[in-house]
PDB file of N, CA and C in Angstrom:
ATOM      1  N   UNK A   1      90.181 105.625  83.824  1.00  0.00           N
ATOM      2  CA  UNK A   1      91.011 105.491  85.019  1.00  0.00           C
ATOM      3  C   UNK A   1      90.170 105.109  86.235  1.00  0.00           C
ATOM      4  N   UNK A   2      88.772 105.279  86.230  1.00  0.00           N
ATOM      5  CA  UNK A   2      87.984 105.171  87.107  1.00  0.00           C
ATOM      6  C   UNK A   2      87.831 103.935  87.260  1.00  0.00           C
ATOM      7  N   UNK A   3      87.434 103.271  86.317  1.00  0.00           N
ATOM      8  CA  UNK A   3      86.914 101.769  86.109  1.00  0.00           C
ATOM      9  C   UNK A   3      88.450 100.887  87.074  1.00  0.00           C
ATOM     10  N   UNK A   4      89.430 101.312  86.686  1.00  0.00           N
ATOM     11  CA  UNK A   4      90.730 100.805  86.430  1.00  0.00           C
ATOM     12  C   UNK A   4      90.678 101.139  88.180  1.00  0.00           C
ATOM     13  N   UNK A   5      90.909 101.813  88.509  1.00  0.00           N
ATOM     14  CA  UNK A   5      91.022 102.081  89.939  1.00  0.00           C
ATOM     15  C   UNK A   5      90.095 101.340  90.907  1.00  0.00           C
ATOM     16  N   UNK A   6      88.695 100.865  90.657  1.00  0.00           N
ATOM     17  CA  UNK A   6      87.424 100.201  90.908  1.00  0.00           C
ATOM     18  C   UNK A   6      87.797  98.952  91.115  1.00  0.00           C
ATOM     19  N   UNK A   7      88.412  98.361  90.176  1.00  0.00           N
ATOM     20  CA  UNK A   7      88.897  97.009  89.653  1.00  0.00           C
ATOM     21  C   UNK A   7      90.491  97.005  90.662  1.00  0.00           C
ATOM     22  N   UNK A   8      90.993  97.270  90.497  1.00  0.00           N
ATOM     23  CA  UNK A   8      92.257  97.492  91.949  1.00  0.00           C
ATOM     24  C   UNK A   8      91.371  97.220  92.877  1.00  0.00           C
ATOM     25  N   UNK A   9      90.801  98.321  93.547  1.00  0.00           N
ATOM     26  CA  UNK A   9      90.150  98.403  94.680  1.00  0.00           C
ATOM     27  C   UNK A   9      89.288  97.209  95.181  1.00  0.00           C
ATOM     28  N   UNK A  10      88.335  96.923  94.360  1.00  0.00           N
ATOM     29  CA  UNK A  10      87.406  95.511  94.696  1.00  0.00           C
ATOM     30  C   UNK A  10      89.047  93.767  94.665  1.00  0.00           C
ATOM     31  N   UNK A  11      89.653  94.128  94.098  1.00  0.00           N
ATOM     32  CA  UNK A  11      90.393  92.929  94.315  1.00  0.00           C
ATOM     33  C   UNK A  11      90.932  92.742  95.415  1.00  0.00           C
ATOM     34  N   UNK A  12      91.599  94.291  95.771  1.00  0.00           N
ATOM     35  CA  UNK A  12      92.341  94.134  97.503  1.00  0.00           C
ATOM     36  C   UNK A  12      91.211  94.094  98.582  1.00  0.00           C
ATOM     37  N   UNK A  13      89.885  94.256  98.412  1.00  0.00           N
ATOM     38  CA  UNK A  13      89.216  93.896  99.238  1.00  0.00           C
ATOM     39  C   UNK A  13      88.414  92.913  99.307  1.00  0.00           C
ATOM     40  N   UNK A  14      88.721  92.340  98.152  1.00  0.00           N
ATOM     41  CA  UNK A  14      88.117  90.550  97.993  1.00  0.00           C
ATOM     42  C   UNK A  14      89.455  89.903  99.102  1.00  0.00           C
ATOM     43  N   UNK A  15      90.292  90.285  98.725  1.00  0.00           N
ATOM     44  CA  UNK A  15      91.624  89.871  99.610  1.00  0.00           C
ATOM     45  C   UNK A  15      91.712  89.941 100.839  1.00  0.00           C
ATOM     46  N   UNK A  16      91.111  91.049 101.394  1.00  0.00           N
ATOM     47  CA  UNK A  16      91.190  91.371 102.465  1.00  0.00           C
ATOM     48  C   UNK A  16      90.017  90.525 103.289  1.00  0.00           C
ATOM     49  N   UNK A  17      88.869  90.568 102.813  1.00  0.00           N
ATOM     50  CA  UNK A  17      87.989  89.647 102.888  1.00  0.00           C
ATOM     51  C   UNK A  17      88.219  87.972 103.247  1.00  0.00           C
ATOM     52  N   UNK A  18      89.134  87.391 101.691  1.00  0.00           N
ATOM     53  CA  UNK A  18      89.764  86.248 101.964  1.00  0.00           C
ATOM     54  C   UNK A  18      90.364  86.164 101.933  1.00  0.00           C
ATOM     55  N   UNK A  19      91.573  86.232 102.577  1.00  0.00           N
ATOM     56  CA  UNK A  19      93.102  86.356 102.007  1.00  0.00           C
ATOM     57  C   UNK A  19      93.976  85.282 101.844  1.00  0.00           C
ATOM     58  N   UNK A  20      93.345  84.269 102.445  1.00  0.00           N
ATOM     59  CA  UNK A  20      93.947  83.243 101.474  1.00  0.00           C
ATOM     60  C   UNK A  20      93.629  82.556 100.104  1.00  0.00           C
ATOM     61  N   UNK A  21      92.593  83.337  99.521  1.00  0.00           N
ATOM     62  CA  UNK A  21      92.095  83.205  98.155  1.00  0.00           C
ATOM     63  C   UNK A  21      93.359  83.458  97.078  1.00  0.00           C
ATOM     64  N   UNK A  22      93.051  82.776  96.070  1.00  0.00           N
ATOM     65  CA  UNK A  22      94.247  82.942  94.884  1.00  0.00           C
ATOM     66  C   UNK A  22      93.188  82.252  93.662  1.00  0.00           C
ATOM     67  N   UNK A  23      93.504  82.484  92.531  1.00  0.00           N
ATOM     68  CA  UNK A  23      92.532  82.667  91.155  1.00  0.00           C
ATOM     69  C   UNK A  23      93.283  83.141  89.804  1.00  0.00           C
ATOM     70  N   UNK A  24      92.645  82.976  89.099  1.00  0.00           N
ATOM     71  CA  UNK A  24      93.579  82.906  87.706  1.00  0.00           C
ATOM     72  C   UNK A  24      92.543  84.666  87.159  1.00  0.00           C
ATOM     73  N   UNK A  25      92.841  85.089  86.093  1.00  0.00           N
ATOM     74  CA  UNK A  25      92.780  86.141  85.892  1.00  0.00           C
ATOM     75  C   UNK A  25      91.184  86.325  85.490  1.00  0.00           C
ATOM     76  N   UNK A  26      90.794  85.238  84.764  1.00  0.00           N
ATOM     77  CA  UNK A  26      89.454  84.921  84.463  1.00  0.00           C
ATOM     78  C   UNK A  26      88.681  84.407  85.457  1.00  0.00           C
ATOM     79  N   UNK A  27      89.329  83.800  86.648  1.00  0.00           N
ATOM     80  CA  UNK A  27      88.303  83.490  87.754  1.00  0.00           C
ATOM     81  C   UNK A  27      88.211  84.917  88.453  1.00  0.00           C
ATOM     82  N   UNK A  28      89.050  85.623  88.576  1.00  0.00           N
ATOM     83  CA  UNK A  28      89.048  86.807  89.202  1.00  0.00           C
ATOM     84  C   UNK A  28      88.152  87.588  88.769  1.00  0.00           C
ATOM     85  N   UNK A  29      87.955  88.239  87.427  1.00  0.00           N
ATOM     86  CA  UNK A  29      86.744  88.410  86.655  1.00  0.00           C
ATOM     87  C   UNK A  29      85.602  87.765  87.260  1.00  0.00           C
ATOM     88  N   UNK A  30      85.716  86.944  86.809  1.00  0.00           N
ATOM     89  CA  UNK A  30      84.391  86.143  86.939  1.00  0.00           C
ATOM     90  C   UNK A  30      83.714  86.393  88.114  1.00  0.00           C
ATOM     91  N   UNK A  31      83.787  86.013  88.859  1.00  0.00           N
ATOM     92  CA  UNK A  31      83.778  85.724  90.849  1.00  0.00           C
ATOM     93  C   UNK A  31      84.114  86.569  91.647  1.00  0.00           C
ATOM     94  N   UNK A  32      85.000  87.418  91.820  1.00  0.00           N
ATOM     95  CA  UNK A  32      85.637  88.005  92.333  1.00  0.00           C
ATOM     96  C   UNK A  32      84.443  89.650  92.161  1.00  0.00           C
ATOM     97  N   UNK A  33      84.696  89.950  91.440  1.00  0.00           N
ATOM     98  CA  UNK A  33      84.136  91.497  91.155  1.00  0.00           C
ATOM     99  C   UNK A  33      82.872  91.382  91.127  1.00  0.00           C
ATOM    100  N   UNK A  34      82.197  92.583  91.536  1.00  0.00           N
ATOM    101  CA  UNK A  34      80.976  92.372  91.668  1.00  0.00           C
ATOM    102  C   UNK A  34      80.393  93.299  90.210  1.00  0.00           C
ATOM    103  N   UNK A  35      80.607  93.742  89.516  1.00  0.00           N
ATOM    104  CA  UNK A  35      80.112  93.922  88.675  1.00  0.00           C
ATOM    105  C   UNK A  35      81.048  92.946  87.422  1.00  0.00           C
ATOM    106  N   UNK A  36      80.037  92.146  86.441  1.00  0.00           N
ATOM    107  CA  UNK A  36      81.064  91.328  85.341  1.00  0.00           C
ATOM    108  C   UNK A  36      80.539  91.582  84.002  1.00  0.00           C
ATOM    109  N   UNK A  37      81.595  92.742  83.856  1.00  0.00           N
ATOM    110  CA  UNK A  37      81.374  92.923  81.926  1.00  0.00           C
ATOM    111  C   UNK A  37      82.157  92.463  81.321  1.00  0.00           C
ATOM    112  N   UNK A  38      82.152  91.029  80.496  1.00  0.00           N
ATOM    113  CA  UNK A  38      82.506  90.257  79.991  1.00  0.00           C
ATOM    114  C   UNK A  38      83.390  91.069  78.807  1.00  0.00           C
ATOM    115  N   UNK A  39      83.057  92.452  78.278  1.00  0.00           N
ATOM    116  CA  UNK A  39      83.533  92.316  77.405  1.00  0.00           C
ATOM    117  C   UNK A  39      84.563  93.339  77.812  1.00  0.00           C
ATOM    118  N   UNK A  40      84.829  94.050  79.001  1.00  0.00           N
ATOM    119  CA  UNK A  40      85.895  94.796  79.676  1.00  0.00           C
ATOM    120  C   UNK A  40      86.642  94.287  80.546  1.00  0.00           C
ATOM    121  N   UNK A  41      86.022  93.416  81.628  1.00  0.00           N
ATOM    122  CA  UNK A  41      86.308  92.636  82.678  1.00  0.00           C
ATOM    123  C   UNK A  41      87.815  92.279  82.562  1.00  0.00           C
ATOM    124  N   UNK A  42      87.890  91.044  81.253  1.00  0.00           N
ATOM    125  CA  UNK A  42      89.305  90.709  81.481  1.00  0.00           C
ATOM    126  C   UNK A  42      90.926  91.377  80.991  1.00  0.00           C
ATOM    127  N   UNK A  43      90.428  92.341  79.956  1.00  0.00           N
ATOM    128  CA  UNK A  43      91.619  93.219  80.069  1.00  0.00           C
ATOM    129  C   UNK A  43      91.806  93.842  81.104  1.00  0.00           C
ATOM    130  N   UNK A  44      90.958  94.593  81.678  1.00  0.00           N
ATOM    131  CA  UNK A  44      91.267  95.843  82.707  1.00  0.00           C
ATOM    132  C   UNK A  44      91.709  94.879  83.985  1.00  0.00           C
ATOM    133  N   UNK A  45      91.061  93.828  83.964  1.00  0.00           N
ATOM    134  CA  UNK A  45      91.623  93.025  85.340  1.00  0.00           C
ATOM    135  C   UNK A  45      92.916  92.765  85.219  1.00  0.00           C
ATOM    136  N   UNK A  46      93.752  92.098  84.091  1.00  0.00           N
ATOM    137  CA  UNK A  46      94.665  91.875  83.945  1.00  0.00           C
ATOM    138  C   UNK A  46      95.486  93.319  84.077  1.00  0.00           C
ATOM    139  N   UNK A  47      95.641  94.208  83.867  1.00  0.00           N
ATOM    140  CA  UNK A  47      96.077  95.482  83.859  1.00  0.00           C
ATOM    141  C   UNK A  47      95.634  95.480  85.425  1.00  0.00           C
ATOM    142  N   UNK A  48      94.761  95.486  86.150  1.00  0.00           N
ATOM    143  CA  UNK A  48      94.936  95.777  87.500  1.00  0.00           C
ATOM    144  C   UNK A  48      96.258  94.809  88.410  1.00  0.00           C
ATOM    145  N   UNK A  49      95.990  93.731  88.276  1.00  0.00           N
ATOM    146  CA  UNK A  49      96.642  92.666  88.589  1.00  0.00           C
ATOM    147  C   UNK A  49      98.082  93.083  88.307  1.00  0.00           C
ATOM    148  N   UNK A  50      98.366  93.689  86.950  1.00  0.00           N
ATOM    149  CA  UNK A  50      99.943  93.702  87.130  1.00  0.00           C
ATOM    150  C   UNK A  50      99.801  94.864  87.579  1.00  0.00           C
ATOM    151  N   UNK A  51      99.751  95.562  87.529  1.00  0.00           N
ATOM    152  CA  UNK A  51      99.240  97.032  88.872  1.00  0.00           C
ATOM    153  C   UNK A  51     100.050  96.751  89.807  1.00  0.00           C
ATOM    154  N   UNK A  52      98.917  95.554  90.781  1.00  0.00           N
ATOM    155  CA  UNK A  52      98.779  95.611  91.619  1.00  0.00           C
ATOM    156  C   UNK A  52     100.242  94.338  92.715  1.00  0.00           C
ATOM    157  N   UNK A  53     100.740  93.455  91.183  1.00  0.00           N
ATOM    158  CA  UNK A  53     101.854  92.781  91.606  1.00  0.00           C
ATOM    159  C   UNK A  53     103.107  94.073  91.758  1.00  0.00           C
ATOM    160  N   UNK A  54     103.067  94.592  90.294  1.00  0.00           N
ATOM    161  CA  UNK A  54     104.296  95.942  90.607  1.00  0.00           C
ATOM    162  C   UNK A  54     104.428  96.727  91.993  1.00  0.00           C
ATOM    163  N   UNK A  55     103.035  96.847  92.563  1.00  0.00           N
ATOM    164  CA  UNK A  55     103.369  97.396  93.387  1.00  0.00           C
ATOM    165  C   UNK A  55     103.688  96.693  94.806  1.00  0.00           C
ATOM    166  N   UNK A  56     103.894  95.104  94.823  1.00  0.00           N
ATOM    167  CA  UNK A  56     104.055  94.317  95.761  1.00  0.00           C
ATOM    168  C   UNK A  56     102.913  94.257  96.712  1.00  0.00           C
ATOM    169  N   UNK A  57     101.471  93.949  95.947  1.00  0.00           N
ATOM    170  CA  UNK A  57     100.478  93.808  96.764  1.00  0.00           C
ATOM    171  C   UNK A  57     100.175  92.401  96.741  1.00  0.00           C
ATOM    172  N   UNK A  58     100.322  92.223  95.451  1.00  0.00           N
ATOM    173  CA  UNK A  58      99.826  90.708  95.201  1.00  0.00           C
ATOM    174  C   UNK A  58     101.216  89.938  94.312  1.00  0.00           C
ATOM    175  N   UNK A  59     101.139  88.530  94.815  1.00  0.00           N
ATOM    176  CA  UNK A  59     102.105  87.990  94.125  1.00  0.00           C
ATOM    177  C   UNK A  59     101.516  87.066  92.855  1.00  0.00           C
ATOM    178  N   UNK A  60     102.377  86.416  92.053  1.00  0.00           N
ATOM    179  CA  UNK A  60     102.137  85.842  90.848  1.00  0.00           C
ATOM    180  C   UNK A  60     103.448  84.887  90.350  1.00  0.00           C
ATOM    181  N   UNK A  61     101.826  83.793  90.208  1.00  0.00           N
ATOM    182  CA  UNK A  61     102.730  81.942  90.414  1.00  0.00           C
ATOM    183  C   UNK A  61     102.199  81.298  88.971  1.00  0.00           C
ATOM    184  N   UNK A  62     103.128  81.401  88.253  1.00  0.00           N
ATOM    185  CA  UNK A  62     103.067  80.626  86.664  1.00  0.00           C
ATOM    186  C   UNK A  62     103.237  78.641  87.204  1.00  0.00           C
ATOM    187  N   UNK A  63     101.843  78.182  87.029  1.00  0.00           N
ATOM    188  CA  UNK A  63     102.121  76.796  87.423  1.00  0.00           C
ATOM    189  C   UNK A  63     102.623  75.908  86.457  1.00  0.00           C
ATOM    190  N   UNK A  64     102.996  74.850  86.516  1.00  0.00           N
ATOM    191  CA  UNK A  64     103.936  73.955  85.571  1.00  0.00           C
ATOM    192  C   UNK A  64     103.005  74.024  84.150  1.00  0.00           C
ATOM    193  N   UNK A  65     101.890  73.849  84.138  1.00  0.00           N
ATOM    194  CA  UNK A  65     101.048  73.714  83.154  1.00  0.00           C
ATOM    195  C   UNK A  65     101.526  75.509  82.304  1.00  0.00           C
ATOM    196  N   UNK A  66     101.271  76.285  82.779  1.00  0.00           N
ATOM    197  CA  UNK A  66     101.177  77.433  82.619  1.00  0.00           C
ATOM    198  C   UNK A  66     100.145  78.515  83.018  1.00  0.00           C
ATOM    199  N   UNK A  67      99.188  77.885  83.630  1.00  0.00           N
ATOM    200  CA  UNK A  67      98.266  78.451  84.577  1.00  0.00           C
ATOM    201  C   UNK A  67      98.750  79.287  85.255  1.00  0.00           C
ATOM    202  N   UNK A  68      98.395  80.922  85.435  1.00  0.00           N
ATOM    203  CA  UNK A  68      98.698  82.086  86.424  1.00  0.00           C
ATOM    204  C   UNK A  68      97.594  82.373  87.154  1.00  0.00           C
ATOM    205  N   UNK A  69      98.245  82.095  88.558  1.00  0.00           N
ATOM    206  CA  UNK A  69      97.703  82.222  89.610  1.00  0.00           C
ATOM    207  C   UNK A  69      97.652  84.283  90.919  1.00  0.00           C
ATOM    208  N   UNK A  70      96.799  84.628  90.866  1.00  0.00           N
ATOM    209  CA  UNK A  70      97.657  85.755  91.479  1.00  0.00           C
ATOM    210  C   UNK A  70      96.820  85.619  92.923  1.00  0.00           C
ATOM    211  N   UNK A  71      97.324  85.867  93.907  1.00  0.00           N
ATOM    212  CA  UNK A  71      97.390  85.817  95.546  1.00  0.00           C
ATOM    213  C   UNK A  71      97.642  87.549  96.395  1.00  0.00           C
ATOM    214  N   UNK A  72      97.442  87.134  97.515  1.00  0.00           N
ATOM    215  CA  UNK A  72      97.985  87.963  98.362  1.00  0.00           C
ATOM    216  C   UNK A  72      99.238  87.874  98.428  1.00  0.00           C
ATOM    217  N   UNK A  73     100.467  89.160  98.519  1.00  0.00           N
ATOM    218  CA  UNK A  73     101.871  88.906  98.789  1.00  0.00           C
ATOM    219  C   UNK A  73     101.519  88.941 100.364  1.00  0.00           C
ATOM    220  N   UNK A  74     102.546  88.285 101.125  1.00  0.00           N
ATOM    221  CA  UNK A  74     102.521  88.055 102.383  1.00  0.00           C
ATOM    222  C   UNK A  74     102.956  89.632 103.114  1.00  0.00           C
ATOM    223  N   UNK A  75     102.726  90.161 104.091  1.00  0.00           N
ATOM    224  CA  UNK A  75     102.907  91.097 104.482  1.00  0.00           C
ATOM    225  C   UNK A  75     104.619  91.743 104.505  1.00  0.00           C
ATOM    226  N   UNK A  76     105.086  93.020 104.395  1.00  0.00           N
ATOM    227  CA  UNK A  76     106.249  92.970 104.398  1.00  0.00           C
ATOM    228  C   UNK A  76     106.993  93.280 105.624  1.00  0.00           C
ATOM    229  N   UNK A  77     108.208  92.854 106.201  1.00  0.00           N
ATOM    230  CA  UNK A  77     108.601  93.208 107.846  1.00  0.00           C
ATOM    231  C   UNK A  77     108.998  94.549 107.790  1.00  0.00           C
ATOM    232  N   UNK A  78     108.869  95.064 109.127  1.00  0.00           N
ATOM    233  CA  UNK A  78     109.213  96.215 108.872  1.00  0.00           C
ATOM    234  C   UNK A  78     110.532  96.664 108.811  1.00  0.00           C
ATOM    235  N   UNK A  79     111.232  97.724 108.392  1.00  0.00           N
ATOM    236  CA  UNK A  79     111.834  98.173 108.357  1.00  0.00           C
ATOM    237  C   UNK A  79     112.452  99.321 109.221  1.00  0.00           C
TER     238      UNK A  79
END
């Protein structure tokens, strides 16, 4: 759960960092995190990522090809 929480955490602050950055699940891995264990990296990222869309942090854009893209969701108004 630790790792998993790490991996959340470093993405919203790659974001926060760039926030107009957007990346596919393996560039995110790759680039994105500062530690890259190839052989954990891309499950647990992917598991963060939908995490982190469920919880309306980040959005997610299936491109014509089929390429998934995940982003910053735009801020929400208030309520």
């Amino acid at each position: 759960m630790l790792k998993f929480q790490q991996r959340c955490d470093e993405i919203l602050q790659y974001l926060q960092n760039h926030p107009d950055a957007g990346d596919t699940a393996e560039g995110i891995a790759e680039w994105w995190l500062t530690e890259h264990d190839p052989n954990e990296a891309e499950v647990l990222v992917e598991q963060a990522l939908t995490h982190l869309v469920k919880q309306g942090l980040l959005e997610r854009h299936v491109l014509v090809e089929g390429t998934i893209l995940y982003e910053l969701a735009p801020p929400k108004p208030p309520s």
